[in-house]
C-alpha atoms as a PDB file:
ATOM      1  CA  UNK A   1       0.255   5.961  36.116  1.00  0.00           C
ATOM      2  CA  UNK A   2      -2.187   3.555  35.250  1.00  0.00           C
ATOM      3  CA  UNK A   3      -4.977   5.595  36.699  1.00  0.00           C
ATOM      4  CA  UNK A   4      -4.688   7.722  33.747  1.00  0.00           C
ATOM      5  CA  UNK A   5      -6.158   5.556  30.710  1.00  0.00           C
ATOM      6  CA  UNK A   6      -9.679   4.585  33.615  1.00  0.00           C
ATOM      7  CA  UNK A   7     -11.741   7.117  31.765  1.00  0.00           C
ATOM      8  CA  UNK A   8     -10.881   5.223  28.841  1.00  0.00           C
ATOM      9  CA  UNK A   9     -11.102   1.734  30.037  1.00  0.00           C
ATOM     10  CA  UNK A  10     -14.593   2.911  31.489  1.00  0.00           C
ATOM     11  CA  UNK A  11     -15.674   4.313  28.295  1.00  0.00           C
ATOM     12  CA  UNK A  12     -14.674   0.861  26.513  1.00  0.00           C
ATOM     13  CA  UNK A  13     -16.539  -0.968  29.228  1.00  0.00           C
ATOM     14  CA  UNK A  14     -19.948   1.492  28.836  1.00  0.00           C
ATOM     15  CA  UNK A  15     -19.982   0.795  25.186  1.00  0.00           C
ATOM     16  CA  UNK A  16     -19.387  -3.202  25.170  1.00  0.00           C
ATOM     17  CA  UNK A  17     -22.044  -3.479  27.682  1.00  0.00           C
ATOM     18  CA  UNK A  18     -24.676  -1.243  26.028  1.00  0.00           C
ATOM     19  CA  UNK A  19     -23.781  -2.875  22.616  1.00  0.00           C
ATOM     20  CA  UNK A  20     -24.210  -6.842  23.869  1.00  0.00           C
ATOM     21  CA  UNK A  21     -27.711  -5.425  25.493  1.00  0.00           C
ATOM     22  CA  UNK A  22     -29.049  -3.524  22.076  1.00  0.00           C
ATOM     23  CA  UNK A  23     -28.433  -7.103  20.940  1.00  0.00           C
ATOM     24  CA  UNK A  24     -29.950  -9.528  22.838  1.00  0.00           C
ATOM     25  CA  UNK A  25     -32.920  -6.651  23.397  1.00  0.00           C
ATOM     26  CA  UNK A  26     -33.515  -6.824  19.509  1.00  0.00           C
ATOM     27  CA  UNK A  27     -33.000 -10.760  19.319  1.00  0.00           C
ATOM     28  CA  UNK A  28     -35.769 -10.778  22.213  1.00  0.00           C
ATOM     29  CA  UNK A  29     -38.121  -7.918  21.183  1.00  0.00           C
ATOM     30  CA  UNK A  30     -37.490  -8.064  17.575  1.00  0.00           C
ATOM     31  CA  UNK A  31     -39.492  -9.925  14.889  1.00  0.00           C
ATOM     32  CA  UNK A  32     -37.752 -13.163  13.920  1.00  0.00           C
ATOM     33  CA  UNK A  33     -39.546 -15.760  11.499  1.00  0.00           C
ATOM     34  CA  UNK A  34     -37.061 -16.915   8.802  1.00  0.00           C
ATOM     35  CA  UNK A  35     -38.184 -18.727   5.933  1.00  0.00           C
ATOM     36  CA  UNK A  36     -35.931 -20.000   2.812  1.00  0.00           C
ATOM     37  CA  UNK A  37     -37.150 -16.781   0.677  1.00  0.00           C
ATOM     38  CA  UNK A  38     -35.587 -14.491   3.671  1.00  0.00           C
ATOM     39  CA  UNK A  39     -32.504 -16.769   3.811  1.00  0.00           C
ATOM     40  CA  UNK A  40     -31.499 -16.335   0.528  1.00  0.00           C
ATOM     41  CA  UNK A  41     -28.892 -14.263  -0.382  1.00  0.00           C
ATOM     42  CA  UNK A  42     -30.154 -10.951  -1.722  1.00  0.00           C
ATOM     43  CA  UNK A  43     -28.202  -8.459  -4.609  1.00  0.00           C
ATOM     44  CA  UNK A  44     -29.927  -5.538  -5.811  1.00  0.00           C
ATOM     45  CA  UNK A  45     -32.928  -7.137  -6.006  1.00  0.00           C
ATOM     46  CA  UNK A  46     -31.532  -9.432  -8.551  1.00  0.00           C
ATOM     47  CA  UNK A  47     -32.381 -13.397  -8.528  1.00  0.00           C
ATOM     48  CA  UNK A  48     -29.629 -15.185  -7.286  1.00  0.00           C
ATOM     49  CA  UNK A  49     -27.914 -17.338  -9.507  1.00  0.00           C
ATOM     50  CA  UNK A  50     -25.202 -19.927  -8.423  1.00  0.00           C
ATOM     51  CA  UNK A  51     -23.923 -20.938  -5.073  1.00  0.00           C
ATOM     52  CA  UNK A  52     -23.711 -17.301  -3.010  1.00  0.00           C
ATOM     53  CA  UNK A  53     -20.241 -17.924  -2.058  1.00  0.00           C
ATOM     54  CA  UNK A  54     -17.773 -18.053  -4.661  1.00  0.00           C
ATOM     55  CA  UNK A  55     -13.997 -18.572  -4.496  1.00  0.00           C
ATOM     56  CA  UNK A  56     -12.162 -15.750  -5.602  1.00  0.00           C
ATOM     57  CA  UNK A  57      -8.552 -16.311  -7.255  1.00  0.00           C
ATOM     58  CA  UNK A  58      -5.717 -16.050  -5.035  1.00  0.00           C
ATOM     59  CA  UNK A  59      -4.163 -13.174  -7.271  1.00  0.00           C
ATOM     60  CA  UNK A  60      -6.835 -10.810  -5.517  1.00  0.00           C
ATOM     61  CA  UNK A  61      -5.341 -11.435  -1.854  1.00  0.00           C
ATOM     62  CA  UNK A  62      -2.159 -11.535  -2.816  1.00  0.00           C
ATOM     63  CA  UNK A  63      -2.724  -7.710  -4.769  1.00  0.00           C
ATOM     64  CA  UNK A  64      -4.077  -6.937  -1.270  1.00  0.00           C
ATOM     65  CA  UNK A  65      -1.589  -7.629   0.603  1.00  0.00           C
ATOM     66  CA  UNK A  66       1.345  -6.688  -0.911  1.00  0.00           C
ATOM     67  CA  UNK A  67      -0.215  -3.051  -1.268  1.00  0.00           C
ATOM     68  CA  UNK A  68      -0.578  -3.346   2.246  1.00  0.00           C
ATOM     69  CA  UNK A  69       3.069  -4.440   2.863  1.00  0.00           C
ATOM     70  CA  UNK A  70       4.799  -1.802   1.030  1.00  0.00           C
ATOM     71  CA  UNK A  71       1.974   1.046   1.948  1.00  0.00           C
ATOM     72  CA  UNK A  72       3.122   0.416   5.739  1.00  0.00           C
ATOM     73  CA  UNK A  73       6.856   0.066   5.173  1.00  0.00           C
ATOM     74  CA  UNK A  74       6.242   3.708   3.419  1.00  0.00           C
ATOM     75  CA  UNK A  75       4.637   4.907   6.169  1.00  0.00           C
ATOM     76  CA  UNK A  76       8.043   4.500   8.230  1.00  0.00           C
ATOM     77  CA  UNK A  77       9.349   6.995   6.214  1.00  0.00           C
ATOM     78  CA  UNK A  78       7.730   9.807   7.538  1.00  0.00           C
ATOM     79  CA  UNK A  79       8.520   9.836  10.774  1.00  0.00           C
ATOM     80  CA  UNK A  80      12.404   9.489   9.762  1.00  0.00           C
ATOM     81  CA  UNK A  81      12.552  12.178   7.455  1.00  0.00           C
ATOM     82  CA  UNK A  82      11.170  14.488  10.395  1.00  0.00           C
ATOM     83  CA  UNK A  83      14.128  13.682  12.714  1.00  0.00           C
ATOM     84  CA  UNK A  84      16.873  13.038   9.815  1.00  0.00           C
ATOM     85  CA  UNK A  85      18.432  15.603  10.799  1.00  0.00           C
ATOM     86  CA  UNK A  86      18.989  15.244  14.693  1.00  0.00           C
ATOM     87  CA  UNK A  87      19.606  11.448  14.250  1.00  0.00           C
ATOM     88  CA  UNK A  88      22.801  11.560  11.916  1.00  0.00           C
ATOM     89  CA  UNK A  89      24.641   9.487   9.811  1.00  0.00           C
ATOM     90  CA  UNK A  90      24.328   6.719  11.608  1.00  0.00           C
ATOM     91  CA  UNK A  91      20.454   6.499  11.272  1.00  0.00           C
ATOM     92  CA  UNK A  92      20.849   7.350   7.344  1.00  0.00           C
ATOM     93  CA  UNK A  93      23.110   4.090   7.222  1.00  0.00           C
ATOM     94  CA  UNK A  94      20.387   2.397   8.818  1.00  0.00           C
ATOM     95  CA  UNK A  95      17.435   3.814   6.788  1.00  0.00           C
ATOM     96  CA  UNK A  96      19.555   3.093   3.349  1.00  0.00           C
ATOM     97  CA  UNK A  97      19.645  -0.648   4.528  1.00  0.00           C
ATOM     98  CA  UNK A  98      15.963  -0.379   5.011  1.00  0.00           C
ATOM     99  CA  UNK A  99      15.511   0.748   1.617  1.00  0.00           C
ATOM    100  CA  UNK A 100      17.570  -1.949   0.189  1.00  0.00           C
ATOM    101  CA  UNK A 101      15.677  -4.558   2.050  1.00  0.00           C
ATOM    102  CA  UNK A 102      12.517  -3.213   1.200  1.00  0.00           C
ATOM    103  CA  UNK A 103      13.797  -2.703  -2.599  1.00  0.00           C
ATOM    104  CA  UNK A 104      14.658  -6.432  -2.691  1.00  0.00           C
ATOM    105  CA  UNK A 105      11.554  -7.760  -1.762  1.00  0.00           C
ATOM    106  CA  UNK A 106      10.027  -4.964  -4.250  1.00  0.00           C
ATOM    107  CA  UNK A 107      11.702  -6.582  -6.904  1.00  0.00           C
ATOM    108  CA  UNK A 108      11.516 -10.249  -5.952  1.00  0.00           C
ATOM    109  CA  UNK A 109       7.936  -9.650  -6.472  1.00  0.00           C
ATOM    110  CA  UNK A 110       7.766  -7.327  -9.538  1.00  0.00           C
ATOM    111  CA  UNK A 111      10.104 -10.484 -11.235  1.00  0.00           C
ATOM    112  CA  UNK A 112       7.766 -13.369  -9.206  1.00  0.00           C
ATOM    113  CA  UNK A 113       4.714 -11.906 -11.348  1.00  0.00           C
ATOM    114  CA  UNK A 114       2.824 -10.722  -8.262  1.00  0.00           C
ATOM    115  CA  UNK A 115       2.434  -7.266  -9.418  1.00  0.00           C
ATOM    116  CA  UNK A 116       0.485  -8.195 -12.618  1.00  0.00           C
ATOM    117  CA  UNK A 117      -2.968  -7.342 -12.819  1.00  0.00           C
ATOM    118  CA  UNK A 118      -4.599  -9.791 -15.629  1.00  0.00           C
END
């Protein structure tokens, strides 16, 4: 069964092999001379000013990842609203107290504040 997915495995094998060897065949071949001016961070041919790495609030991840969270949880619906039918009652019982769950946490943090955008 397994000798089904060797093409694959090959394929993955070809291209992690060729990639590493572009690599060290540019680090070898290619120029490489840094100085500070080629170090520094570089935006749209603007002068950098202030450190390059900045922290970011933790509103932005948080934004992120709840999208993320309920964006996957909504993808779940699909594939149950394709089989509703053949699955029964039972598996609308069970998809309701998905809903709820999902609903809860929804509105834990709509009240928590997370959903603001300031």
């Amino acid at each position: 069964m397994l000798d089904q997915y060797a093409p694959v495995a090959i394929l993955l094998l070809i291209t992690t092999v060729v990639g590493i060897i572009v690599v060290f065949i540019s680090r070898i071949l290619g120029p490489f001379r840094p100085t500070a001016r080629k170090l520094e961070p570089y935006e749209s041919g603007m002068v950098a000013i202030g450190p390059a790495m900045r922290r970011l609030p933790v509103k932005f991840y948080l934004i992120a990842v709840l999208f993320i969270l309920f964006d996957i949880e909504v993808m779940f619906f699909l594939p149950f609203a394709v089989v509703v039918r053949e699955l029964g009652f039972a598996a609308l019982l069970v998809m309701l107290v998905f809903i709820i769950v999902l609903e809860i946490g929804h509105y834990y943090a709509w009240r928590k504040g997370a959903l603001e955008w300031e």
